[in-house]
N, C-alpha and C. Protein backbone atom coordinates (compact mmCIF):
# COMPACT_ATOMS: atom_id res chain seq x y z
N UNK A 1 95.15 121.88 84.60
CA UNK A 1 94.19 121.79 85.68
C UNK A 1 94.91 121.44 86.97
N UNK A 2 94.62 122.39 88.13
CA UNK A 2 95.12 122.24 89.23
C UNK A 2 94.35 120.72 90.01
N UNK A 3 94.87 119.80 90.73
CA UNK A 3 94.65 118.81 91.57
C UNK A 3 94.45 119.65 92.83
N UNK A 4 93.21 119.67 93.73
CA UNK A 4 93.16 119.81 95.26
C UNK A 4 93.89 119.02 95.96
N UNK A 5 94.75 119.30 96.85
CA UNK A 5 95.66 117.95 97.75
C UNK A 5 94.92 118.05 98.83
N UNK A 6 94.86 117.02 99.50
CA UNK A 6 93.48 116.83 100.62
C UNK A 6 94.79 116.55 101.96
N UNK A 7 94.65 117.02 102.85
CA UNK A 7 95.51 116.84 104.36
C UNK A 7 95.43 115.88 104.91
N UNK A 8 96.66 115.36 105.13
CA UNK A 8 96.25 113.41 105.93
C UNK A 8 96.54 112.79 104.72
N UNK A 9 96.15 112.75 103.50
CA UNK A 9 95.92 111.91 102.42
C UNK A 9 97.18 112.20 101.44
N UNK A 10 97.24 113.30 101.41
CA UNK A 10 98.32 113.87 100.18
C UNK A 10 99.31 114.47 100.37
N UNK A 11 99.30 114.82 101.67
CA UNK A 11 100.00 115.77 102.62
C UNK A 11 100.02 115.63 104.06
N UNK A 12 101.15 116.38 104.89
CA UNK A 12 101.31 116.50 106.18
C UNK A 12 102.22 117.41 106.54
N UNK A 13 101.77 118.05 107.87
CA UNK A 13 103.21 119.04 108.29
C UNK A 13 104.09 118.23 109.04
N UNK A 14 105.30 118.42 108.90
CA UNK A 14 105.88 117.72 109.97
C UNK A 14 106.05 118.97 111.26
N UNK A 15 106.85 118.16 112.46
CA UNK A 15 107.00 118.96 113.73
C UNK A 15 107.59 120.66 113.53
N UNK A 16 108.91 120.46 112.26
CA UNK A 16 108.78 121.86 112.29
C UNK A 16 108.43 122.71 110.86
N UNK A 17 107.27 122.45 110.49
CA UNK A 17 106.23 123.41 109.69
C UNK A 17 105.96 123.00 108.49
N UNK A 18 107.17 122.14 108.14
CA UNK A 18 107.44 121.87 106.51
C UNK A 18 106.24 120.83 106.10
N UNK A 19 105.58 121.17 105.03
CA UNK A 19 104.58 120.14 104.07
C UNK A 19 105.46 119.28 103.76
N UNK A 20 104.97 117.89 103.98
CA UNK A 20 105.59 116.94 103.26
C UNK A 20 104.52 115.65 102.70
N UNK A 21 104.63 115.75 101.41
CA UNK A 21 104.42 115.13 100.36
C UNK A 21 103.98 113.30 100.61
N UNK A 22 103.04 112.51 100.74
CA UNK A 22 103.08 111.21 100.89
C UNK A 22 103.59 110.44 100.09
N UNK A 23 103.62 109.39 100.46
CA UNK A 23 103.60 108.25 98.99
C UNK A 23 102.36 108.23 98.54
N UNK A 24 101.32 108.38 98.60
CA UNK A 24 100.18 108.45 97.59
C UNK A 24 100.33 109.15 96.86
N UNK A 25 100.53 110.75 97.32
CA UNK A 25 100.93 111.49 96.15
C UNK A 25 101.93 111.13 95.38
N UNK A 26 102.84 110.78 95.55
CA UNK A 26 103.99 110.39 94.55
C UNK A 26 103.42 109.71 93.70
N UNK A 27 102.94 108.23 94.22
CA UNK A 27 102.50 107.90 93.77
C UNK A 27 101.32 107.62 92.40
N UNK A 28 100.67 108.87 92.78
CA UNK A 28 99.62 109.42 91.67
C UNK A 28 100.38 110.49 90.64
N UNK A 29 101.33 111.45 90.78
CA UNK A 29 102.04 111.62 90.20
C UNK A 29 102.76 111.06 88.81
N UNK A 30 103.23 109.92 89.38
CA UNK A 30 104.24 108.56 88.67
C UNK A 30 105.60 108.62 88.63
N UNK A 31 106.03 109.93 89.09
CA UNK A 31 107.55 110.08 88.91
C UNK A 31 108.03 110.54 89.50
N UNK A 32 109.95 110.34 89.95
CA UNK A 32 110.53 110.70 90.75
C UNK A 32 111.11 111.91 90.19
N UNK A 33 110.97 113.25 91.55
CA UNK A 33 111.04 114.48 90.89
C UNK A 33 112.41 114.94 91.07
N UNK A 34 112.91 114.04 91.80
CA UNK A 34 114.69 114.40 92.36
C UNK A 34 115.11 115.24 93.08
N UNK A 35 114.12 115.45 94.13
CA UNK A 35 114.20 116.46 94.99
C UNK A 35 114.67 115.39 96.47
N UNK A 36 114.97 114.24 96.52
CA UNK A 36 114.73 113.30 97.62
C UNK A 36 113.97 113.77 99.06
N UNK A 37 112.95 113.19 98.32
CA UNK A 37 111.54 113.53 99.48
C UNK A 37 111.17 112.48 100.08
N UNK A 38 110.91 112.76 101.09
CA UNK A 38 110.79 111.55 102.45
C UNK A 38 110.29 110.47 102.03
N UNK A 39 109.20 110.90 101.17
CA UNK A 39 108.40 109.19 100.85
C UNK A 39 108.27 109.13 99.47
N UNK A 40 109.43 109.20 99.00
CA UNK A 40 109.64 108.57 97.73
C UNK A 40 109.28 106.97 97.13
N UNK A 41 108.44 107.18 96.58
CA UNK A 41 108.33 105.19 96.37
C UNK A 41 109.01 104.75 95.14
N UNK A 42 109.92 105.76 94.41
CA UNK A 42 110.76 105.46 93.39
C UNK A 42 112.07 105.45 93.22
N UNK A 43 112.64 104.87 94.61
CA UNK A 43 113.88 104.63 95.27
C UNK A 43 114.82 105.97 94.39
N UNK A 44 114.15 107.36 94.88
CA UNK A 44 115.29 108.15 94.24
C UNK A 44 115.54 108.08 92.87
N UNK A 45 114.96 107.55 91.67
CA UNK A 45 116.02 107.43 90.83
C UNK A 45 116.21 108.63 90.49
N UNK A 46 115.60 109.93 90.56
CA UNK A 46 116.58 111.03 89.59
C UNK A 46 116.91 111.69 90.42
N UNK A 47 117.42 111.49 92.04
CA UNK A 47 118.57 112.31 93.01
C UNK A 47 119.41 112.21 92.22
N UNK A 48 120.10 113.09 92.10
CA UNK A 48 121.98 112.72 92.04
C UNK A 48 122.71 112.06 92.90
N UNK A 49 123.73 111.91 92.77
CA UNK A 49 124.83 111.23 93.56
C UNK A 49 125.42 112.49 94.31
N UNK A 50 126.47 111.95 95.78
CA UNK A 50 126.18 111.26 96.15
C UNK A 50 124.88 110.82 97.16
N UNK A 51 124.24 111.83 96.70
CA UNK A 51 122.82 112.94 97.85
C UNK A 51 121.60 110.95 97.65
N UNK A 52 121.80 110.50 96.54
CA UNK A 52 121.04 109.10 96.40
C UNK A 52 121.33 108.38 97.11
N UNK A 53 122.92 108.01 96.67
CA UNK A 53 122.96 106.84 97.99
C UNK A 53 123.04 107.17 99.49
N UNK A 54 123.15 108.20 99.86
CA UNK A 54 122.75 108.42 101.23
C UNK A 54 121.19 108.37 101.62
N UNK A 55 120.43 108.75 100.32
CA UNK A 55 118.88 108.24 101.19
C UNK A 55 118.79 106.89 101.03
N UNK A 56 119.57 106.32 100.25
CA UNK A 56 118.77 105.28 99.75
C UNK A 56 119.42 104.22 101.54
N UNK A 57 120.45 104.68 101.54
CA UNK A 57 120.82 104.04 103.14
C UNK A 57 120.56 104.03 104.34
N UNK A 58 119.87 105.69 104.48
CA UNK A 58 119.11 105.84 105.34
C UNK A 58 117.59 105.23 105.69
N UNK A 59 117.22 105.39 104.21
CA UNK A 59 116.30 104.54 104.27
C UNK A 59 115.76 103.09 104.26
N UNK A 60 117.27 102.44 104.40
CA UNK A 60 117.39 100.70 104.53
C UNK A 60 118.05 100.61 105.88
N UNK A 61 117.93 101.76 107.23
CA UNK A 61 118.63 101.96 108.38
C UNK A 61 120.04 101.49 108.62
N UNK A 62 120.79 102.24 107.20
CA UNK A 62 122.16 102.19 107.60
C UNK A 62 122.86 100.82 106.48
N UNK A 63 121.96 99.96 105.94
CA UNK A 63 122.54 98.66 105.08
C UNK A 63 122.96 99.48 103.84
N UNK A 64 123.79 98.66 103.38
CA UNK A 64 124.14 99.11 102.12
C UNK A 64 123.78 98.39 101.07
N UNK A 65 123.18 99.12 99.93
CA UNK A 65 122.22 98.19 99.61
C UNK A 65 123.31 98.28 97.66
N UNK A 66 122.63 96.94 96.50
CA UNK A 66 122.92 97.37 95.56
C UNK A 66 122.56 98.33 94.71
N UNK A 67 123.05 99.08 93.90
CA UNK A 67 121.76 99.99 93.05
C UNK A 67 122.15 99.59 91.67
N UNK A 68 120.95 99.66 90.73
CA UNK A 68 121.11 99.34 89.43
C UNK A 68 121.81 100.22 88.56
C-alpha cells in the first residue's frame, strides 16, 4: 500500500527543484536508507564512509564529533 506524502509535512522543494524528504518522514519510516539525506534523524548510520563522516560534520558545523 502506497502512503500519500502531504507537502510542507513530508516533503519540500528546495531552491533548485529537488524534493527533499523531512524528518517526519524519516521518521515514520524508522530507518536510515543510506542515501545521506538532509534530514536524517538517524545520524547516517547506513552512509558509508567516508561520505558519513562528512555529514555527520557538516551537520555539527564543522566539530568533530565521536562515532560509535
Amino acid at each position: 500500500m502506497k502512503v500519500q506524502l502531504i507537502e510542507g509535512e513530508d516533503y519540500y522543494y528546495s531552491p533548485e527543484g529537488y524534493m527533499v524528504l523531512t524528518e517526519k518522514y524519516h521518521l515514520e519510516r524508522g530507518v536510515c536508507c543510506g542515501n545521506g539525506c538532509r534530514h536524517c534523524p538517524f545520524a547516517y548510520e547506513r552512509v558509508p564512509e567516508p561520505k558519513r563522516s562528512q555529514l555527520l560534520s557538516s551537520a555539527n558545523g564543522g566539530k568533530k564529533i565521536q562515532q560509535d
